[in-house]
PDB file of N, CA and C in Angstrom:
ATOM      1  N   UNK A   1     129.618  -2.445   4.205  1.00  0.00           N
ATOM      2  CA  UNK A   1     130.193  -2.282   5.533  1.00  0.00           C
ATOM      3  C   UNK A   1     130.085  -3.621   6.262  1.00  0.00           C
ATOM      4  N   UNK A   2     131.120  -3.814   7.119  1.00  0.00           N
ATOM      5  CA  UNK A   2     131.187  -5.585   7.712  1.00  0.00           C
ATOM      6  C   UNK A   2     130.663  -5.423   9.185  1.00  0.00           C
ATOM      7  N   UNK A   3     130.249  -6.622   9.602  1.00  0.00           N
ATOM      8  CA  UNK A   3     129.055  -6.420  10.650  1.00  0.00           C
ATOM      9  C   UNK A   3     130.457  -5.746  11.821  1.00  0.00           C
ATOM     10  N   UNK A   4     131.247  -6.380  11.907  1.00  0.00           N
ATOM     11  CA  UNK A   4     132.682  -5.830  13.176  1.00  0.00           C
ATOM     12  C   UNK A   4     132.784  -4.598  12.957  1.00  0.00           C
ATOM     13  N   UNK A   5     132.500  -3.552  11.639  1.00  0.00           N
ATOM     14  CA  UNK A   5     132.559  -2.454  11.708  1.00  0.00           C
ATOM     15  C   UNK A   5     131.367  -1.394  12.170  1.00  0.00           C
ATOM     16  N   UNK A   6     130.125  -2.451  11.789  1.00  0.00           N
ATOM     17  CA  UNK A   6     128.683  -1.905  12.214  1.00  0.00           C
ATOM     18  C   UNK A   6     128.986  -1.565  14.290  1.00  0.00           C
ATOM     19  N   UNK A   7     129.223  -2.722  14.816  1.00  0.00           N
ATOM     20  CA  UNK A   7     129.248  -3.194  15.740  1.00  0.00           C
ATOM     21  C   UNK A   7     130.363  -2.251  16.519  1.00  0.00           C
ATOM     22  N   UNK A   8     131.536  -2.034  16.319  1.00  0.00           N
ATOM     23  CA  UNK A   8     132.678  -1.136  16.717  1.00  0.00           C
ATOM     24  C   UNK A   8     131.581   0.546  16.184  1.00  0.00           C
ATOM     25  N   UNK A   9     130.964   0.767  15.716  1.00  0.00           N
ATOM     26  CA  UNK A   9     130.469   2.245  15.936  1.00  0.00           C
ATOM     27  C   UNK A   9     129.436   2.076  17.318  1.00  0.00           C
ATOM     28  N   UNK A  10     128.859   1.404  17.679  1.00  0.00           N
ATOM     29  CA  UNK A  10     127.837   1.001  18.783  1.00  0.00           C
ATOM     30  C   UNK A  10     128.804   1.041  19.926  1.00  0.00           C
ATOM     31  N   UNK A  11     130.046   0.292  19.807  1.00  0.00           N
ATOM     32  CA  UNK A  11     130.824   0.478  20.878  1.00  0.00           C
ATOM     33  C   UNK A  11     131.672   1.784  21.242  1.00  0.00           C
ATOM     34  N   UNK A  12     131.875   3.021  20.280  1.00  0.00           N
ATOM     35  CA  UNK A  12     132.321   3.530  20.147  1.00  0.00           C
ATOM     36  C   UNK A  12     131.145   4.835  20.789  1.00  0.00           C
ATOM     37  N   UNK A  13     129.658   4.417  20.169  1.00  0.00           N
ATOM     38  CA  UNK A  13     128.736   5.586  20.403  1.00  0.00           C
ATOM     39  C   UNK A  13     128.690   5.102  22.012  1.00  0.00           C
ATOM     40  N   UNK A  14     128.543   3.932  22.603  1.00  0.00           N
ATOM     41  CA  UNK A  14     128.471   4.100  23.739  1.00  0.00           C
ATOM     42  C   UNK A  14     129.765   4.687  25.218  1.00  0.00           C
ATOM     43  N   UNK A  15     130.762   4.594  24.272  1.00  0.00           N
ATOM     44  CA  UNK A  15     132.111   4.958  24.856  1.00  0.00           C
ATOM     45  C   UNK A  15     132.114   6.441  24.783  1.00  0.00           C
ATOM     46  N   UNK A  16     131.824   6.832  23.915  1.00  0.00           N
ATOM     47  CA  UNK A  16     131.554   8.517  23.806  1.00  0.00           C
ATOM     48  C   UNK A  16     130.687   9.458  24.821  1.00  0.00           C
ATOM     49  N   UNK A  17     129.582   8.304  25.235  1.00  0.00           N
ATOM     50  CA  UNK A  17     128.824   8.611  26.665  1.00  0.00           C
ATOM     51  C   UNK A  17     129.365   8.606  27.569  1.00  0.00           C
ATOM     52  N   UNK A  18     130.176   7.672  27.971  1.00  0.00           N
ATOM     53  CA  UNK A  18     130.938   7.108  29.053  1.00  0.00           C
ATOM     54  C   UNK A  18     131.781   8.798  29.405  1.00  0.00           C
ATOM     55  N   UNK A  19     132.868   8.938  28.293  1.00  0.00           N
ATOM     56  CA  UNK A  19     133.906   9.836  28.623  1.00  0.00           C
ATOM     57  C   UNK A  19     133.399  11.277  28.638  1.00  0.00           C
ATOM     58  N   UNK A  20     131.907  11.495  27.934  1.00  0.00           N
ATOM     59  CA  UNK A  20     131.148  12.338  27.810  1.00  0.00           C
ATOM     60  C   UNK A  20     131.976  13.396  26.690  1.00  0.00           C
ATOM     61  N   UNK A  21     132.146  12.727  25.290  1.00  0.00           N
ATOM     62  CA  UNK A  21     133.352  13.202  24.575  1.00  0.00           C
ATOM     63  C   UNK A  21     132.213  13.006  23.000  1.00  0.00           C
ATOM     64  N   UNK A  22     132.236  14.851  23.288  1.00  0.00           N
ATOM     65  CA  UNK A  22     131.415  14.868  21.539  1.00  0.00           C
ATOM     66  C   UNK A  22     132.234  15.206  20.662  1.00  0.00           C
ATOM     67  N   UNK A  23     133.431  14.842  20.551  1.00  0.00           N
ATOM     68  CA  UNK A  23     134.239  14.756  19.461  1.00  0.00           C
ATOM     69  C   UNK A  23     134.108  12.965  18.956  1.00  0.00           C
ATOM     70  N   UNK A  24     133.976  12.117  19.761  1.00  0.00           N
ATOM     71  CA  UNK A  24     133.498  11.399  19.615  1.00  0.00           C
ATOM     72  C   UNK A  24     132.562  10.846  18.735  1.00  0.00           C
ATOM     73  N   UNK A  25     131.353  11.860  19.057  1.00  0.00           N
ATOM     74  CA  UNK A  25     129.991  11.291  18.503  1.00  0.00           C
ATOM     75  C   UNK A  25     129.705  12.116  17.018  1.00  0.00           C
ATOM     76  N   UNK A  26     130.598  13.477  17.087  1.00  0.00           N
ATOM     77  CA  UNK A  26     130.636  13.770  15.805  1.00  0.00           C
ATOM     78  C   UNK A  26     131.689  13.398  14.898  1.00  0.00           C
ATOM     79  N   UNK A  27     132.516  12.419  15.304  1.00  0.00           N
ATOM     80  CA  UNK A  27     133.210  11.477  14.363  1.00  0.00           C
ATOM     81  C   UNK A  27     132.660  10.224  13.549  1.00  0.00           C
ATOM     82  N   UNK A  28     131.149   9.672  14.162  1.00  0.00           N
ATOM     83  CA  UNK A  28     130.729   8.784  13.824  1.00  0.00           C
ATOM     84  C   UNK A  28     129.550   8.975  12.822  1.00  0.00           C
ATOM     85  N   UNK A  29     129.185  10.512  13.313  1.00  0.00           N
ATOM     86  CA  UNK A  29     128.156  10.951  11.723  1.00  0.00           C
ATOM     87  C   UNK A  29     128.923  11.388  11.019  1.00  0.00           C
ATOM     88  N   UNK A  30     128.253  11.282   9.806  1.00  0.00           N
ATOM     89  CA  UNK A  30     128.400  11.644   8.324  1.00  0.00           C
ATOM     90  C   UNK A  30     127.765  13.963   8.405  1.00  0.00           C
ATOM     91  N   UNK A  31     128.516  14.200   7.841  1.00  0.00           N
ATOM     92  CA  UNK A  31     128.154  15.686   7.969  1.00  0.00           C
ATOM     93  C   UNK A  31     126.755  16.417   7.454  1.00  0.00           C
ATOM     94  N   UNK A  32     126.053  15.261   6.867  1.00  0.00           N
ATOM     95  CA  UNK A  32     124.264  15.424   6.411  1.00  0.00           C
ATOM     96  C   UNK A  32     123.265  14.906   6.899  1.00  0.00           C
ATOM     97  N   UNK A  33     124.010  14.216   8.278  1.00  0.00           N
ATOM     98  CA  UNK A  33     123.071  13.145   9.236  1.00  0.00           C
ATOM     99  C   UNK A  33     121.697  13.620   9.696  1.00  0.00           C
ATOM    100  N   UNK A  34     120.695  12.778  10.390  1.00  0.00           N
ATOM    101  CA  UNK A  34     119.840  13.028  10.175  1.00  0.00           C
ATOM    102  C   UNK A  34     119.703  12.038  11.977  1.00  0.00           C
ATOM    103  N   UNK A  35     119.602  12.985  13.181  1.00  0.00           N
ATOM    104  CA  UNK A  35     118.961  12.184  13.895  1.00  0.00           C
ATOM    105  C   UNK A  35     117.439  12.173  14.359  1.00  0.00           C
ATOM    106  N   UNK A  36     116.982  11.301  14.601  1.00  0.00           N
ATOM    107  CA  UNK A  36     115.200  11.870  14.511  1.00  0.00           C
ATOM    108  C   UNK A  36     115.413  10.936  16.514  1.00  0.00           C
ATOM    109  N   UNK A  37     115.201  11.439  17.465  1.00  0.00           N
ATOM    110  CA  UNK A  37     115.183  10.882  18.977  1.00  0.00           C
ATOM    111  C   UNK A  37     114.205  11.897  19.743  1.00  0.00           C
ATOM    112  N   UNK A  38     113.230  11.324  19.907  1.00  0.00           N
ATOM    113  CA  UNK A  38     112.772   9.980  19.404  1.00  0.00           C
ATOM    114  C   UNK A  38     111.545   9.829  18.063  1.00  0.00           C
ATOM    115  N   UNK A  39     111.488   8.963  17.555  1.00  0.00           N
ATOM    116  CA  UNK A  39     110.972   8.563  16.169  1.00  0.00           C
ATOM    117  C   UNK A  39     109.566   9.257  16.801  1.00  0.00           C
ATOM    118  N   UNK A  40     109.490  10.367  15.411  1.00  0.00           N
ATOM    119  CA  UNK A  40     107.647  11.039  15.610  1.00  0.00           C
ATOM    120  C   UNK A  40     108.271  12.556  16.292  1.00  0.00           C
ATOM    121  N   UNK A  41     109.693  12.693  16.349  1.00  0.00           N
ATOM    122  CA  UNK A  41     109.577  14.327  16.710  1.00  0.00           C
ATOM    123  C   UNK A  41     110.589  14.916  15.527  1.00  0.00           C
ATOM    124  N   UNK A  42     110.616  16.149  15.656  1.00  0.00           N
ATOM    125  CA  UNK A  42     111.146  16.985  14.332  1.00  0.00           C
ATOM    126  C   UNK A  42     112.882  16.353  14.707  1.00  0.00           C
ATOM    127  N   UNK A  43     112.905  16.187  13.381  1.00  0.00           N
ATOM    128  CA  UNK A  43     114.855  15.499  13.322  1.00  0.00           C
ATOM    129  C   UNK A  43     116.072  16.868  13.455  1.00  0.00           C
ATOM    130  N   UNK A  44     116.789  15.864  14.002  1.00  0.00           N
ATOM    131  CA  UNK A  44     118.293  17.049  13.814  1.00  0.00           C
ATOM    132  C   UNK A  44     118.984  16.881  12.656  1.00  0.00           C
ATOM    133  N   UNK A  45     119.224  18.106  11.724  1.00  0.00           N
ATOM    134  CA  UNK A  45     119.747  17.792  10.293  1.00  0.00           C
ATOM    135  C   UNK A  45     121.370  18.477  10.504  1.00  0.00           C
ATOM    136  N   UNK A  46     121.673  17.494   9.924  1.00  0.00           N
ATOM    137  CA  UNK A  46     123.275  18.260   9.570  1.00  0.00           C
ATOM    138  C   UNK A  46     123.929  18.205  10.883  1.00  0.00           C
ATOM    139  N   UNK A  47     125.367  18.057  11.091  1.00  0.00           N
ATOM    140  CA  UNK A  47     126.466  17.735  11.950  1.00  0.00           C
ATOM    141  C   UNK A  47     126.282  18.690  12.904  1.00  0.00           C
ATOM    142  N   UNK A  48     126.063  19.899  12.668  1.00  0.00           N
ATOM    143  CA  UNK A  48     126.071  21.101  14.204  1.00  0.00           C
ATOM    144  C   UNK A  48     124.730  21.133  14.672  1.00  0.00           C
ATOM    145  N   UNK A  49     123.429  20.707  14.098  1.00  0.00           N
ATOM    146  CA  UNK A  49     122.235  20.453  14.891  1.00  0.00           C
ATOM    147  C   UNK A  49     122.268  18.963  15.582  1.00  0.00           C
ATOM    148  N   UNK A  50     122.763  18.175  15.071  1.00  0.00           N
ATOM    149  CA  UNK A  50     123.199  16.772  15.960  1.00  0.00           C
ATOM    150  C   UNK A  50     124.164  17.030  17.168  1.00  0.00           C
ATOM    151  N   UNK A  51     125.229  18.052  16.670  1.00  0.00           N
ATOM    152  CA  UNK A  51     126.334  17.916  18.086  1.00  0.00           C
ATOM    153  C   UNK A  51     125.533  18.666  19.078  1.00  0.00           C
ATOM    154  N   UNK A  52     124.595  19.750  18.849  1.00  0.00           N
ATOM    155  CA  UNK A  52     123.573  20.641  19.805  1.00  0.00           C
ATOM    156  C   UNK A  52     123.423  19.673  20.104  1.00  0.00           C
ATOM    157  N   UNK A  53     122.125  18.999  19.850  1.00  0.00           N
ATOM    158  CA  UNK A  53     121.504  18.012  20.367  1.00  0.00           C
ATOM    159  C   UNK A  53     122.211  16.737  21.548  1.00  0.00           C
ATOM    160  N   UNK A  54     123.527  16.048  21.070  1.00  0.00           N
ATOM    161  CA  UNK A  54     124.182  15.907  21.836  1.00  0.00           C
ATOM    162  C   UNK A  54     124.674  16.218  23.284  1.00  0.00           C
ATOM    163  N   UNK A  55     125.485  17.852  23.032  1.00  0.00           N
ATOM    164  CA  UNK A  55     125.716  18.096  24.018  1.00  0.00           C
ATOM    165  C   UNK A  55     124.630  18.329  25.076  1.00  0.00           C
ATOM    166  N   UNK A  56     123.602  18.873  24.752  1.00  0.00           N
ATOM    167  CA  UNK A  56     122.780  18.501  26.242  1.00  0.00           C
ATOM    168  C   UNK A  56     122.496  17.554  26.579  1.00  0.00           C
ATOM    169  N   UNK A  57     122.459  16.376  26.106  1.00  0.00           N
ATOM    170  CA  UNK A  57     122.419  14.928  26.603  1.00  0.00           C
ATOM    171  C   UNK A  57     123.828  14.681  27.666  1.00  0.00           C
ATOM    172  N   UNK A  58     124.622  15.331  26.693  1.00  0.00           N
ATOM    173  CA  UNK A  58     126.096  14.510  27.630  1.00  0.00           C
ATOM    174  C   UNK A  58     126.388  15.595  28.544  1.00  0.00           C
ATOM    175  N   UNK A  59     125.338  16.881  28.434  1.00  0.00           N
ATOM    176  CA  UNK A  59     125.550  18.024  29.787  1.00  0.00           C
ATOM    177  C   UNK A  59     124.921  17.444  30.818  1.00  0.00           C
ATOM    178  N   UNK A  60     123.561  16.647  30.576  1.00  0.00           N
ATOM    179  CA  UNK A  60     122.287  16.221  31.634  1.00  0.00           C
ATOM    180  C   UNK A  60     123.566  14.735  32.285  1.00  0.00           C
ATOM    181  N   UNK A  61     124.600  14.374  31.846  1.00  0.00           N
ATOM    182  CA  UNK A  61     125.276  13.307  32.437  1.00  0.00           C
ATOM    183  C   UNK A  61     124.751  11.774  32.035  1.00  0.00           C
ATOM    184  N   UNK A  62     124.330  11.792  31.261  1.00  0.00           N
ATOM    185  CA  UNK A  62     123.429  10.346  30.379  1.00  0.00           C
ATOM    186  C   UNK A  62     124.238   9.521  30.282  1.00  0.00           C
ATOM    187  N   UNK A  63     124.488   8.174  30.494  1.00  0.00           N
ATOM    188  CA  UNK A  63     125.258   7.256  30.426  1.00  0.00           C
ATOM    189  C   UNK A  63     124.578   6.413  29.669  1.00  0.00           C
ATOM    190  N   UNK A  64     125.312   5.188  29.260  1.00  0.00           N
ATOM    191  CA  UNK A  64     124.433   4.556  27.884  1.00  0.00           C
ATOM    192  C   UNK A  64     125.384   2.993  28.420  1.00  0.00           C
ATOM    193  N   UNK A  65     124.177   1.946  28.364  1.00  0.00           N
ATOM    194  CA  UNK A  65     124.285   0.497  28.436  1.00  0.00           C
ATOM    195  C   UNK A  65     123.618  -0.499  27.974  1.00  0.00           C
ATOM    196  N   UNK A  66     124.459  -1.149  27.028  1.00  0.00           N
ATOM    197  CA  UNK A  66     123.827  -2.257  26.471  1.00  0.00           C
ATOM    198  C   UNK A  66     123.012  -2.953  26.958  1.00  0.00           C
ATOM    199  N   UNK A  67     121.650  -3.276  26.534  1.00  0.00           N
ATOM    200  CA  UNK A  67     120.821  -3.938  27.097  1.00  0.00           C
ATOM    201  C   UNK A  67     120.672  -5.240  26.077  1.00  0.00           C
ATOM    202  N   UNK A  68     121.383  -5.484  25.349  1.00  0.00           N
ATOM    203  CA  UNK A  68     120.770  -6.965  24.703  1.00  0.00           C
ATOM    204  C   UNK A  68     122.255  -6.773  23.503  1.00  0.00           C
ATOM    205  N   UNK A  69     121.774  -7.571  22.245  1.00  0.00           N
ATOM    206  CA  UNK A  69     122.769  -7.795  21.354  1.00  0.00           C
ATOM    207  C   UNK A  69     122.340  -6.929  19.924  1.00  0.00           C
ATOM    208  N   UNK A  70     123.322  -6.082  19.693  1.00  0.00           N
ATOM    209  CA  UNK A  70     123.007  -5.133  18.370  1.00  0.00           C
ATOM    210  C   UNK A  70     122.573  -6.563  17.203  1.00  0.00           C
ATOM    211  N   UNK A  71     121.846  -6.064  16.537  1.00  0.00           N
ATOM    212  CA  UNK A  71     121.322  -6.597  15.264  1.00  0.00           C
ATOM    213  C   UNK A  71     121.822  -5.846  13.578  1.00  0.00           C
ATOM    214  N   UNK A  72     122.277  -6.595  13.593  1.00  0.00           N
ATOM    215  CA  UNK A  72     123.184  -6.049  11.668  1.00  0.00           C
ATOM    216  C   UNK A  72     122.034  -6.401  10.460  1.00  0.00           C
ATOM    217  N   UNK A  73     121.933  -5.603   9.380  1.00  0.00           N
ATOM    218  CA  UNK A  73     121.258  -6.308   8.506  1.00  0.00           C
ATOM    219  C   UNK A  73     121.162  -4.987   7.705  1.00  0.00           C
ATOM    220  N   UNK A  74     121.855  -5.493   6.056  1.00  0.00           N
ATOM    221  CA  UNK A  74     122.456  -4.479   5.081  1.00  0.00           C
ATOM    222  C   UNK A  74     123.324  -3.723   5.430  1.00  0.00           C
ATOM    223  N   UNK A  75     122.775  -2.420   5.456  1.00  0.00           N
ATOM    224  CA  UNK A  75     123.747  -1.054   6.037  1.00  0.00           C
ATOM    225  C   UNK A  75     123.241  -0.524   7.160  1.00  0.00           C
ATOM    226  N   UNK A  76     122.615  -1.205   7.811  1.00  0.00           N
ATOM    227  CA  UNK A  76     122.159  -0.677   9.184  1.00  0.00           C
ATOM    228  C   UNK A  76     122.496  -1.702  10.438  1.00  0.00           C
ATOM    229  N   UNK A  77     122.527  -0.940  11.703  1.00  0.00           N
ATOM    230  CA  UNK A  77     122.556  -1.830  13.036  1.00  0.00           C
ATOM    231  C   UNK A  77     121.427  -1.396  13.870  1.00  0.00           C
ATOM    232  N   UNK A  78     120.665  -2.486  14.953  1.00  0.00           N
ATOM    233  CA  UNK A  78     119.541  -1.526  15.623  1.00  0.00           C
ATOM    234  C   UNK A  78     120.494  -2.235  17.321  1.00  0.00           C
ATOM    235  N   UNK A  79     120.266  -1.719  17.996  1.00  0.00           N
ATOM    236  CA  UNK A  79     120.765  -1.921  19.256  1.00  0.00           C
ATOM    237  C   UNK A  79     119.818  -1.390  20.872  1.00  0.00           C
ATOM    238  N   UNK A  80     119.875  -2.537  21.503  1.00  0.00           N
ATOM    239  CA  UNK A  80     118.117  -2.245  22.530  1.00  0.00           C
ATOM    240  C   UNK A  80     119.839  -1.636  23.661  1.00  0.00           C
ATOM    241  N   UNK A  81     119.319  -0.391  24.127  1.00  0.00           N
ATOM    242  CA  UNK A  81     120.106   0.082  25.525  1.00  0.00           C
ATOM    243  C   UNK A  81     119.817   0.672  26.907  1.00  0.00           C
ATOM    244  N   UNK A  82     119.912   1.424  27.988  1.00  0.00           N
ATOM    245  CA  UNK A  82     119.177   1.840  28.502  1.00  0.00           C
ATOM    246  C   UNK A  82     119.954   3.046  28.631  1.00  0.00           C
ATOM    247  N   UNK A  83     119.119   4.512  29.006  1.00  0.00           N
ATOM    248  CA  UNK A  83     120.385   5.471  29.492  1.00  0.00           C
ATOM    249  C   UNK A  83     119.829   5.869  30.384  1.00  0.00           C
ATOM    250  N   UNK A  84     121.438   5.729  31.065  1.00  0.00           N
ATOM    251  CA  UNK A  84     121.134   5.926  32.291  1.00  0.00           C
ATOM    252  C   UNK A  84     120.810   7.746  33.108  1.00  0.00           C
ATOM    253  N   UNK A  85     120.288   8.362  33.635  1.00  0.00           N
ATOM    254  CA  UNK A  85     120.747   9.411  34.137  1.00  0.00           C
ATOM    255  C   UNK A  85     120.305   9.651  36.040  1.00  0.00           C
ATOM    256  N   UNK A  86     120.628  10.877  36.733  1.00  0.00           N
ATOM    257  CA  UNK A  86     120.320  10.704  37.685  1.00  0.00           C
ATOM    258  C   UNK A  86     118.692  10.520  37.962  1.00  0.00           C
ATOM    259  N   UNK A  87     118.357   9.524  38.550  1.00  0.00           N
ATOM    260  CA  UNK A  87     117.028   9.349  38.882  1.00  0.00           C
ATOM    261  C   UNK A  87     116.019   8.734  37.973  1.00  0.00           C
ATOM    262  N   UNK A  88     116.633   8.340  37.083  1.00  0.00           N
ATOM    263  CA  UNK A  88     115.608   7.781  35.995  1.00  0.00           C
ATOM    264  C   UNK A  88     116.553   6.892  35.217  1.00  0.00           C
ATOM    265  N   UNK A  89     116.531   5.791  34.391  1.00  0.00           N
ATOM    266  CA  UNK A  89     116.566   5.150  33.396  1.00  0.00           C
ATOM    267  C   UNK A  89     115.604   4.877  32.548  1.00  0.00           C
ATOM    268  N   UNK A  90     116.428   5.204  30.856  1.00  0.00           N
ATOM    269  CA  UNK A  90     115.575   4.758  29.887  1.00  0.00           C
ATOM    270  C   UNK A  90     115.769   3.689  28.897  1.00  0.00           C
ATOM    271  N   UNK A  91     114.837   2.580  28.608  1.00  0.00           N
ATOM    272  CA  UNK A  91     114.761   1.832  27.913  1.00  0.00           C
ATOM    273  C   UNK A  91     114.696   2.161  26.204  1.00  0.00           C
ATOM    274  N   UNK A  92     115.766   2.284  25.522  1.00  0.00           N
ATOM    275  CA  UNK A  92     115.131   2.775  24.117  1.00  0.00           C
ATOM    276  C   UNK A  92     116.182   1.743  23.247  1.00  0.00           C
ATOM    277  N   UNK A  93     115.786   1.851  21.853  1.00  0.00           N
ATOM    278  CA  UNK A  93     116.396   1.022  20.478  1.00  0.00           C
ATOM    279  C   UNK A  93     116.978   1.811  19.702  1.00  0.00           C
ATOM    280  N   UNK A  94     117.764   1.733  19.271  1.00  0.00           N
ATOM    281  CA  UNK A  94     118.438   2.870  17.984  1.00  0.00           C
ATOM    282  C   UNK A  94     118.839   1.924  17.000  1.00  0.00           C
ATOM    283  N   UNK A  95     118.499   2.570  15.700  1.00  0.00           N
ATOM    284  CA  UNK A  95     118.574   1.973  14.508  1.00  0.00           C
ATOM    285  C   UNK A  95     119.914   3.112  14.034  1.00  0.00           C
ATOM    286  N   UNK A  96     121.029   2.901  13.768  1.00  0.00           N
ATOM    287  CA  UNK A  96     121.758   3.203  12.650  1.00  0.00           C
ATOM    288  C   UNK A  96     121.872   2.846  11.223  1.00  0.00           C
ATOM    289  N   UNK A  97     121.834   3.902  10.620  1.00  0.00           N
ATOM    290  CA  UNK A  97     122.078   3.498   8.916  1.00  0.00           C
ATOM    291  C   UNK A  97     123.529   4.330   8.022  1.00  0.00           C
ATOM    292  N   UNK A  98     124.474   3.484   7.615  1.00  0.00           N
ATOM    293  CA  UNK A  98     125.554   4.042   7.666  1.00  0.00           C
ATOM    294  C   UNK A  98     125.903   4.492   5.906  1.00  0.00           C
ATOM    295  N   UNK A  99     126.916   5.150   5.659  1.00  0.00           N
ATOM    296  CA  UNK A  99     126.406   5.293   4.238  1.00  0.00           C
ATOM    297  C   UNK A  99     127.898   4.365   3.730  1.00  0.00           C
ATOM    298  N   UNK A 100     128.424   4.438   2.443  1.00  0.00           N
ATOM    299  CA  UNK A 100     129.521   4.039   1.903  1.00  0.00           C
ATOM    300  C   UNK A 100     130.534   4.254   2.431  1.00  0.00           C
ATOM    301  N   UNK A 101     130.986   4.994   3.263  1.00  0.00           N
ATOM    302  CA  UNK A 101     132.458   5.736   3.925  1.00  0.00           C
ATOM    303  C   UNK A 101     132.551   4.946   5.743  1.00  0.00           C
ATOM    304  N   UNK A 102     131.005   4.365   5.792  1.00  0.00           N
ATOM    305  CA  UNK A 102     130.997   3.963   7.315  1.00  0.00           C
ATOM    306  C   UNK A 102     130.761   4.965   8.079  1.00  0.00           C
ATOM    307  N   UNK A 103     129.772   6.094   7.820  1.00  0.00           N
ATOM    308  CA  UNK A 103     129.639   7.107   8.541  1.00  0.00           C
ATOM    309  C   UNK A 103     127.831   6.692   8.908  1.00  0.00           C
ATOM    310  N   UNK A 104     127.886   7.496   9.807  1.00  0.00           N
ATOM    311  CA  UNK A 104     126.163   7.200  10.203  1.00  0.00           C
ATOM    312  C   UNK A 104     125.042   8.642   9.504  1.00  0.00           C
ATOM    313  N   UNK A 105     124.283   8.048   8.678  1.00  0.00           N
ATOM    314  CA  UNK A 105     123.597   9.274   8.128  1.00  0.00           C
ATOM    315  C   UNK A 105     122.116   8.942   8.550  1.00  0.00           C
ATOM    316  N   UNK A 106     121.507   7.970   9.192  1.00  0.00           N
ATOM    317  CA  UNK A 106     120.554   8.300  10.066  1.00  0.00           C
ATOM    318  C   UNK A 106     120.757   7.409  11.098  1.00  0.00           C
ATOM    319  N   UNK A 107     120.259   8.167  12.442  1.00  0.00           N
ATOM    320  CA  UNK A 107     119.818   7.500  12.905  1.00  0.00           C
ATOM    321  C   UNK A 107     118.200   7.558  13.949  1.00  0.00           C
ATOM    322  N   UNK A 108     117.890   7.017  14.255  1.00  0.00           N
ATOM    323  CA  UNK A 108     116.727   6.675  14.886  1.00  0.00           C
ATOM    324  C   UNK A 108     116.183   5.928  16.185  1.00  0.00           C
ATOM    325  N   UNK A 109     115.958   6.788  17.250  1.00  0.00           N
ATOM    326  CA  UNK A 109     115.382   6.320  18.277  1.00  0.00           C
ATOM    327  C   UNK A 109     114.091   5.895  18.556  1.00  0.00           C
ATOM    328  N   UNK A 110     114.124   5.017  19.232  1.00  0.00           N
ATOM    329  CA  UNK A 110     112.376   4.244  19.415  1.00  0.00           C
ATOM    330  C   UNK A 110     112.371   4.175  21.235  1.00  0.00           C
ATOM    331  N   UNK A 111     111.739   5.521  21.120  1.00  0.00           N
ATOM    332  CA  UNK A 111     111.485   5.694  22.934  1.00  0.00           C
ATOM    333  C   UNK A 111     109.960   6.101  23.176  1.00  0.00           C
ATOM    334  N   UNK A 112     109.277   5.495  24.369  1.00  0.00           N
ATOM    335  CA  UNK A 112     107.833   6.450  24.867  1.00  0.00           C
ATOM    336  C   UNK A 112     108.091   6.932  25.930  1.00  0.00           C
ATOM    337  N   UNK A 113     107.378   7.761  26.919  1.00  0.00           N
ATOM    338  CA  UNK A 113     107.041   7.850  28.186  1.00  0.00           C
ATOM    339  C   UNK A 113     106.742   6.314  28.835  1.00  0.00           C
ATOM    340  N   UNK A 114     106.065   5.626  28.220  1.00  0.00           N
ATOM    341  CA  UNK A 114     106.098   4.213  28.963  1.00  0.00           C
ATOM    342  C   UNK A 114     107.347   3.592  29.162  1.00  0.00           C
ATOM    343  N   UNK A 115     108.699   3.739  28.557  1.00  0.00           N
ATOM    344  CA  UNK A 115     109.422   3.434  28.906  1.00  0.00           C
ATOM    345  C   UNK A 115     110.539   3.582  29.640  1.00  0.00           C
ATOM    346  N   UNK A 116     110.552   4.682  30.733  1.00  0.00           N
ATOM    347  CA  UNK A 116     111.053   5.726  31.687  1.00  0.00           C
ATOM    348  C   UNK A 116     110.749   4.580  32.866  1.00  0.00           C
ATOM    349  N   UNK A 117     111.811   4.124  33.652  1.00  0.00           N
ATOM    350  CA  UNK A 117     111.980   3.531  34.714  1.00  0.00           C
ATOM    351  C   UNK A 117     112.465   4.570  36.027  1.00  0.00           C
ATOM    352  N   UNK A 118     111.406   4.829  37.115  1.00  0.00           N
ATOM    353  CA  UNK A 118     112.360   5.678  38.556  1.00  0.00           C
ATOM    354  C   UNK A 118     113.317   4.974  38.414  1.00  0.00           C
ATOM    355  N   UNK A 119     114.530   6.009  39.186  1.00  0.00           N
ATOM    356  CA  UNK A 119     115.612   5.274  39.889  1.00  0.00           C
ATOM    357  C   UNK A 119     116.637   5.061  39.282  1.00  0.00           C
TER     358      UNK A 119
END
């Protein structure tokens, strides 16, 4: 997979926030995906426990912004962002790992409570 294609799913997962469009975000996994958010809690397996998972994010109104420059390396991208929602912003990293087809079959958030900003 070529880094412009790594890079166009990052732009694409964050555009999917924007319009709040989970047709979107279940276009970009692979149908055996695996999201674990955040890293250390039980994962979402398979395409309809990820779009669950989803939609209450994009019900709570979560907006998503680049905070630095995605990083490519093999078949994965990691990308530092913040999301936004009412009254709080969060600082977190997501690692994507994509398989042969360019689909995302894991991915992985790196969030604490320490990193919850008021406001």
């Amino acid at each position: 997979m070529e880094t412009a294609d790594k890079l166009a799913a990052v732009d694409r997962y964050i555009e999917a926030f924007e319009k709040a469009d989970l047709g979107m975000i279940r276009a970009l996994y692979a149908d055996d995906a695996v999201v674990e958010d955040p890293v250390g809690t039980d994962p979402h397996r398979g395409i309809e426990a990820i779009c669950a998972f989803y939609e209450g994010a994009l019900g709570a109104g979560a907006k998503l912004a680049l905070s630095g420059t995605p990083r490519c390396a093999g078949n994965a991208v990691a990308f530092p962002f913040q999301v936004i929602l009412p009254g709080m912003k969060m600082d977190v990293i997501d690692v994507f790992e994509f398989n042969d087809a360019g689909k995302v079959v894991s991915m992985r958030a790196y969030w604490g409570p320490e990193n919850a900003i008021p406001g």
